[in-house]
Protein backbone atom coordinates (compact mmCIF):
# COMPACT_ATOMS: atom_id res chain seq x y z
CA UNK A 1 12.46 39.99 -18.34
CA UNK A 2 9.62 41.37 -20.53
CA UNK A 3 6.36 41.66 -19.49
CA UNK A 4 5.85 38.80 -22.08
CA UNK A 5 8.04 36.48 -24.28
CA UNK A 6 6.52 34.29 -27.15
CA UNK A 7 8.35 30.68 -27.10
CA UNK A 8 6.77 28.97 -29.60
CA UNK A 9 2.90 28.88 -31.93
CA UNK A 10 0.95 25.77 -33.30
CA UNK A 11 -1.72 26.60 -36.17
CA UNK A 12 -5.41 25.14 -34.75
CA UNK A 13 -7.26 25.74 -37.88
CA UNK A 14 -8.60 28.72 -39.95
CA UNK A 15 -7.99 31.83 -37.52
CA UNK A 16 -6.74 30.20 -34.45
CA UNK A 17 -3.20 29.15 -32.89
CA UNK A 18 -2.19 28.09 -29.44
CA UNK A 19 0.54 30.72 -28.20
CA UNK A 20 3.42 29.26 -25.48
CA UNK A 21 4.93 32.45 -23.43
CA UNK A 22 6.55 33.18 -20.85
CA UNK A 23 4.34 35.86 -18.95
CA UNK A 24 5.10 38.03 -15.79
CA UNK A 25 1.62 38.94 -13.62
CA UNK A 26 2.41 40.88 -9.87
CA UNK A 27 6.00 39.88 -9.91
CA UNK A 28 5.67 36.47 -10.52
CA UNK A 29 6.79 34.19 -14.02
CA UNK A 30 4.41 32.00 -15.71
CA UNK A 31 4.41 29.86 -18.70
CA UNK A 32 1.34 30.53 -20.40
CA UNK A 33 -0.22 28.15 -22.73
CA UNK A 34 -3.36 29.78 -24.50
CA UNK A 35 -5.84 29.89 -27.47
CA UNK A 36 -5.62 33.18 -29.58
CA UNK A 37 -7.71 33.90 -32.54
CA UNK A 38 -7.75 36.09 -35.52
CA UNK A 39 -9.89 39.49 -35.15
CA UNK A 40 -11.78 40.64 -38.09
CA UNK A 41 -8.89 43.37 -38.71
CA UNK A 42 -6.29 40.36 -39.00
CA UNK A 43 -4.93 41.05 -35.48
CA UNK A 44 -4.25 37.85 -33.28
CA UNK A 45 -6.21 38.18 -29.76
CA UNK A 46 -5.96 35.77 -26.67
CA UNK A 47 -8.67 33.69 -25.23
CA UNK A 48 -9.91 32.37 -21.93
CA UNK A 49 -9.44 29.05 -23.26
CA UNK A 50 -5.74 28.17 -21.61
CA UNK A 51 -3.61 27.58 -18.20
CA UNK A 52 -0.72 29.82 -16.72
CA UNK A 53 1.39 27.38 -14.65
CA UNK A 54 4.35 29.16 -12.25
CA UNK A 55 7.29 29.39 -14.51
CA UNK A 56 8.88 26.87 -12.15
CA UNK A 57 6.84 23.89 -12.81
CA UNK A 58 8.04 23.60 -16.45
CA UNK A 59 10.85 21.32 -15.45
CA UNK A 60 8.44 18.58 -14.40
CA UNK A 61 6.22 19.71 -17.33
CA UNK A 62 8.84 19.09 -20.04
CA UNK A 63 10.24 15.59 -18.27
CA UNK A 64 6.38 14.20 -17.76
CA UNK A 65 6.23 14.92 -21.63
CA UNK A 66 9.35 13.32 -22.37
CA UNK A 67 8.32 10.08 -20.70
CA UNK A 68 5.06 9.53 -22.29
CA UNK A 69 5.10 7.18 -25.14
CA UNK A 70 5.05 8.83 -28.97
């Protein structure tokens, strides 16, 4: 795997997203959920405004989701 993957990106507003990647830190997997906004030269730059949870958790992530009421 890549030291990163981008899985998905929800617009927060003028100049900021939330970015959802896989990430890879001292051999381990993550899934990275985290705030990113726009630099003055248009580039997108992360935040400390997020959570890394070990890639393995996202099982029980996505099925706690999928039981909570819409």
């Amino acid at each position: 795997m890549d030291a990163e993957r981008v899985i998905a990106e929800f617009e927060r507003g003028a100049g900021q997203k939330v970015v959802v990647r896989r990430t890879q830190f001292r051999g381990k997997e993550y899934l990275d959920l985290r705030q990113f906004f726009q630099g003055d030269d248009g580039q997108w730059l992360p935040t400390k405004k997020g959570v890394s949870l070990p890639w393995e958790t996202r099982l029980a992530l996505i099925e706690a989701l999928q039981k909570e009421e819409p």
